[in-house]
N, C-alpha and C. Protein backbone atom coordinates (compact mmCIF):
# COMPACT_ATOMS: atom_id res chain seq x y z
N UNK A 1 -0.31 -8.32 -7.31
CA UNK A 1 -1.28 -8.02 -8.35
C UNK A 1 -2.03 -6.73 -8.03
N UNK A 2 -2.48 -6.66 -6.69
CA UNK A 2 -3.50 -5.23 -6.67
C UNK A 2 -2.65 -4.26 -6.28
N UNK A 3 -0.88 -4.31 -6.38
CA UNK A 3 0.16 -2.88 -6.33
C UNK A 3 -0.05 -2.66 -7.99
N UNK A 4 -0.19 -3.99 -8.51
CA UNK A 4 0.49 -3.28 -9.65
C UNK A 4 -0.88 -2.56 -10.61
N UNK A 5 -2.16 -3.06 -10.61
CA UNK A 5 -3.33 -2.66 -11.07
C UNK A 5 -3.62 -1.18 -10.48
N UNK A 6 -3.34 -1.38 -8.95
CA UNK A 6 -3.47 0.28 -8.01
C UNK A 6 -3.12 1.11 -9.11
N UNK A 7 -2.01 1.11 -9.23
CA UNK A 7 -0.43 1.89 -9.76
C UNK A 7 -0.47 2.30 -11.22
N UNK A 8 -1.66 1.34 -11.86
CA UNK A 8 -1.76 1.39 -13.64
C UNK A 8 -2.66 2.57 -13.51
N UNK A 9 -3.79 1.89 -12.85
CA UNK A 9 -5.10 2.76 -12.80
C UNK A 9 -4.91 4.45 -12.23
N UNK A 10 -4.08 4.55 -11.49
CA UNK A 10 -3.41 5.48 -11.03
C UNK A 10 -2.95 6.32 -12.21
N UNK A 11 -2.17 5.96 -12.85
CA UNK A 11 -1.48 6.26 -13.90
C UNK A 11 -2.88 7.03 -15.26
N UNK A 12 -3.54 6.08 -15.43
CA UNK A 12 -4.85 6.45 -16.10
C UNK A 12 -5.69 7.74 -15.74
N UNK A 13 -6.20 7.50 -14.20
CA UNK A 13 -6.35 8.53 -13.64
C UNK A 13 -5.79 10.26 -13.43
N UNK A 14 -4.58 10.03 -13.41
CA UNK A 14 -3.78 11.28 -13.59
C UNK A 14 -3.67 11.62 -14.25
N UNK A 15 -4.01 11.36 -15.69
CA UNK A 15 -3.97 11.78 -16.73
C UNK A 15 -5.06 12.49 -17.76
N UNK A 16 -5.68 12.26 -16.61
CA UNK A 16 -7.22 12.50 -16.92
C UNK A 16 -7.23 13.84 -15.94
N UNK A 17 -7.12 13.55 -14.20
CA UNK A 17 -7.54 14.68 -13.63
C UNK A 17 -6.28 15.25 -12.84
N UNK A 18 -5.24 14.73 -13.16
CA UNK A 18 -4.08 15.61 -12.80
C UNK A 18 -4.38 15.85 -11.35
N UNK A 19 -4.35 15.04 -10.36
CA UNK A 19 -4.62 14.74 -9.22
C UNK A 19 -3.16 14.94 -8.27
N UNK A 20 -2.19 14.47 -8.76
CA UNK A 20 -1.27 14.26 -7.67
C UNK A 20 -0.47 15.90 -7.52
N UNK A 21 -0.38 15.75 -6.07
CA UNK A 21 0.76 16.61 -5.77
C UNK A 21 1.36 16.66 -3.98
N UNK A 22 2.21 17.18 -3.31
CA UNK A 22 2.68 16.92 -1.99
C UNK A 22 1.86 16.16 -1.64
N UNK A 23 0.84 16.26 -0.67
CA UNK A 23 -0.05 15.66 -0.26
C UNK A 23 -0.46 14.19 -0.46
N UNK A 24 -0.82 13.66 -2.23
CA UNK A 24 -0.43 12.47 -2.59
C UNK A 24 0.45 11.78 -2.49
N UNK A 25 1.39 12.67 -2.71
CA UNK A 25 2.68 11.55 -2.45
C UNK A 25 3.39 11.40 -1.37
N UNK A 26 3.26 12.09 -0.09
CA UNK A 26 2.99 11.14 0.95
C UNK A 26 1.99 10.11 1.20
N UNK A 27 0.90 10.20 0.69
CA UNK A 27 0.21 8.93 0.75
C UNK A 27 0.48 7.91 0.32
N UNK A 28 1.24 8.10 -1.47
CA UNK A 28 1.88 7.04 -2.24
C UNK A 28 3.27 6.31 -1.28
N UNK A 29 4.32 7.51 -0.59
CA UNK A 29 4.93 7.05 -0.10
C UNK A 29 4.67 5.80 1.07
N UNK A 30 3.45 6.48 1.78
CA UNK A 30 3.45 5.92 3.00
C UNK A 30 2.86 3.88 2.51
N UNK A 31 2.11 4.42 1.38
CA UNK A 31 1.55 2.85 0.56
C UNK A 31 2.78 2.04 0.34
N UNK A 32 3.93 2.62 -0.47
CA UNK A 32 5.35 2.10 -0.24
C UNK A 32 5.58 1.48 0.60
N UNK A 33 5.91 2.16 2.02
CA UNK A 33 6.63 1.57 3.14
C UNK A 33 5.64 0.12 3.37
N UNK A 34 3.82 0.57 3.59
CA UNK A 34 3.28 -0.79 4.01
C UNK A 34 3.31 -1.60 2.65
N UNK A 35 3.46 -1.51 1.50
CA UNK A 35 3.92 -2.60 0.72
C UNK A 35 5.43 -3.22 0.82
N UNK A 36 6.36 -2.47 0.88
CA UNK A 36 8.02 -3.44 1.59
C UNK A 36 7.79 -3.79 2.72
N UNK A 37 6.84 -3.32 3.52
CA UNK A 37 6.80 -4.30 5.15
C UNK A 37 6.01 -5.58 4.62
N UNK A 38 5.15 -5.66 4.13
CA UNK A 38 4.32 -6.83 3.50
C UNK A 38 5.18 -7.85 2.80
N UNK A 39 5.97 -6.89 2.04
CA UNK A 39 6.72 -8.51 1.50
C UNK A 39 7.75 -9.09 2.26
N UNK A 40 8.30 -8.01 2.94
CA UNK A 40 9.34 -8.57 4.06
C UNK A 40 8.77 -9.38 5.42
N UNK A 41 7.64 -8.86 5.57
CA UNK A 41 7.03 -10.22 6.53
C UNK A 41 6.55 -11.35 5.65
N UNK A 42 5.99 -11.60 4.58
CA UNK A 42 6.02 -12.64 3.55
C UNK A 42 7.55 -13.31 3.83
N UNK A 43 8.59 -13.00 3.54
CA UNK A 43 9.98 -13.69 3.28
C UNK A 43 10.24 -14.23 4.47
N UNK A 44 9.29 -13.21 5.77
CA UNK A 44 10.15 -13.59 7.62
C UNK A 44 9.21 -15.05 7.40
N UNK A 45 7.78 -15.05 7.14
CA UNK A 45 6.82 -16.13 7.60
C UNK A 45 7.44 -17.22 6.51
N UNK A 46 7.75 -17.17 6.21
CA UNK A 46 8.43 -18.51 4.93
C UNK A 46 9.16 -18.79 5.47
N UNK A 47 10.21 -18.05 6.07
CA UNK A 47 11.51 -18.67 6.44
C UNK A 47 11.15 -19.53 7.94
N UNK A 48 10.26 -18.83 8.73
CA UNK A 48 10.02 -19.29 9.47
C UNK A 48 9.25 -20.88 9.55
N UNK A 49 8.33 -20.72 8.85
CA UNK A 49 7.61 -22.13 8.32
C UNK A 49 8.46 -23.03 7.99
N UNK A 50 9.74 -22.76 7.19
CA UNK A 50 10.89 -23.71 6.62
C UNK A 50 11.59 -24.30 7.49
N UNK A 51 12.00 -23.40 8.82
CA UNK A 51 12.63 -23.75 9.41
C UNK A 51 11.85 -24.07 10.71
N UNK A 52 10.57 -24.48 10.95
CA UNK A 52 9.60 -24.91 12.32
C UNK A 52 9.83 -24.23 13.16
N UNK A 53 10.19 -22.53 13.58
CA UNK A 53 10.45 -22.31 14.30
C UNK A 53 9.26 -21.76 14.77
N UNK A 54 9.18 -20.94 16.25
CA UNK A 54 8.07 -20.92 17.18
C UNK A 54 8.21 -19.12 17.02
N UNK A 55 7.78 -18.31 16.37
CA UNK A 55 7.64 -16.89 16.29
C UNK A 55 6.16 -16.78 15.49
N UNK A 56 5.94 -15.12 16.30
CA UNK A 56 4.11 -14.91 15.72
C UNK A 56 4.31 -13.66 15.40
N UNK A 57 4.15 -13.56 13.69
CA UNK A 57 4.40 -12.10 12.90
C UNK A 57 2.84 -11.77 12.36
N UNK A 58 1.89 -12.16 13.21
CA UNK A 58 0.56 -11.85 13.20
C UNK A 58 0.70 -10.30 12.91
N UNK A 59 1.01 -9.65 14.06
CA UNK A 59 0.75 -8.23 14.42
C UNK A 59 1.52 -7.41 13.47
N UNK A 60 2.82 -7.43 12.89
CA UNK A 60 3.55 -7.13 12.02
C UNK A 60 2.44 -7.27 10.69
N UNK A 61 2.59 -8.43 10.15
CA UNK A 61 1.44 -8.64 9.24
C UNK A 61 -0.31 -7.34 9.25
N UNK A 62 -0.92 -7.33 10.30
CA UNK A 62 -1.80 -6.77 10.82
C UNK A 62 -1.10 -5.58 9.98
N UNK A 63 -0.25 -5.00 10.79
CA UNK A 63 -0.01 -3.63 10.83
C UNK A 63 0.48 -3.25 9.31
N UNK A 64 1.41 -3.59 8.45
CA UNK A 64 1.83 -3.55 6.74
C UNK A 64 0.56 -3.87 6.29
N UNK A 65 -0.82 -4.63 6.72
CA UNK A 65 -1.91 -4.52 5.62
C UNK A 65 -2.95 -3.48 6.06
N UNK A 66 -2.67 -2.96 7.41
CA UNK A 66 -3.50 -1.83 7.51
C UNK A 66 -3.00 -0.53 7.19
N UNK A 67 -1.50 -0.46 6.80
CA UNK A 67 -0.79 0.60 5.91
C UNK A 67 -1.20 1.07 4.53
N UNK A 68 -1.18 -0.55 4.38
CA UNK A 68 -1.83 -0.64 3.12
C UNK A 68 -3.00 0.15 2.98
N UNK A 69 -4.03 -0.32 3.59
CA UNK A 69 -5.62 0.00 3.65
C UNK A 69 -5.74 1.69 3.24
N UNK A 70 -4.73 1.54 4.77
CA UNK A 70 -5.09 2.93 4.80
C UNK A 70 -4.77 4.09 3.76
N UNK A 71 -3.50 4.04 3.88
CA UNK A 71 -3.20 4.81 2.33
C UNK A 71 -3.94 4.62 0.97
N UNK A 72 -4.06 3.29 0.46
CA UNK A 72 -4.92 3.35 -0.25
C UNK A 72 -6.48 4.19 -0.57
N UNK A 73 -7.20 4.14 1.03
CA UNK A 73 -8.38 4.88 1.13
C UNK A 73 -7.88 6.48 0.52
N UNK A 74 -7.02 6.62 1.23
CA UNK A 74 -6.50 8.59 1.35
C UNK A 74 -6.33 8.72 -0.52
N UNK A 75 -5.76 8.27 -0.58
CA UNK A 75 -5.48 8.43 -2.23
C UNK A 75 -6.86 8.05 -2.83
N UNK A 76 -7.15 7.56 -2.60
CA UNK A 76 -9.08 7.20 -3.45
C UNK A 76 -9.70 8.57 -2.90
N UNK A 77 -9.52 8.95 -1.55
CA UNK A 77 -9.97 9.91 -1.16
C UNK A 77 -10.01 11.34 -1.83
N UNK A 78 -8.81 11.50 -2.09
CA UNK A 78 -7.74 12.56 -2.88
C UNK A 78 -8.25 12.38 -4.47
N UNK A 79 -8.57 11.09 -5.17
CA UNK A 79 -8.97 11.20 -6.22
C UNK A 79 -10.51 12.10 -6.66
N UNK A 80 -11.12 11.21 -5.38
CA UNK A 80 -12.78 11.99 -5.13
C UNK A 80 -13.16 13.37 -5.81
N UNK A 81 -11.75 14.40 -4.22
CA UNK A 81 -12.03 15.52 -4.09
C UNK A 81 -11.43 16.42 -5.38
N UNK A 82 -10.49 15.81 -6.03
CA UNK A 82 -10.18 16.02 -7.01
C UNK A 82 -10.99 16.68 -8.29
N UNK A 83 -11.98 15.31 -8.38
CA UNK A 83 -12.95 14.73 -8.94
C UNK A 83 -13.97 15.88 -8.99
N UNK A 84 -14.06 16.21 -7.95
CA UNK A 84 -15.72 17.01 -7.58
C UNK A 84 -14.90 19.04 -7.65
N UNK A 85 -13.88 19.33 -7.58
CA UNK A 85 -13.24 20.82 -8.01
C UNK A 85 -13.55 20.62 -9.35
């Protein structure tokens, strides 16, 4: 739900201040990668739960939602400075 609202609002935004370019979209990219690590540790922790086995995808987890975070900030960031030229 909050990829796909990010991603609308995004869309809204650019259209307004014509924000993106190189720079963004490594950020967008890098939001990518920690959103497919997120769902792919989603699918590991299911399978794992299904099958009782003894593995800890804590840190994995940790790390795809602080991808998240982070990119997200940079691009809000990027909208800002945008914002204020």
């Amino acid at each position: 739900m909050l990829g796909m609202v990010f991603f609308l609002l995004l869309v809204v935004v650019e259209k307004s201040f014509h924000f993106v370019d190189n720079k963004v979209l490594k950020y967008l990219l890098f939001y990518h990668i920690g959103l497919n690590l997120t769902v792919v540790m989603l699918v590991v922790r299911g399978v794992v739960q299904v099958l009782s086995l003894d593995v800890s995808s804590a840190v994995l987890f940790g790390i795809a939602h602080l991808i998240l975070g982070i990119s997200m900030v940079l691009v809000l960031i990027s909208i800002r400075n945008c914002i204020k030229d």
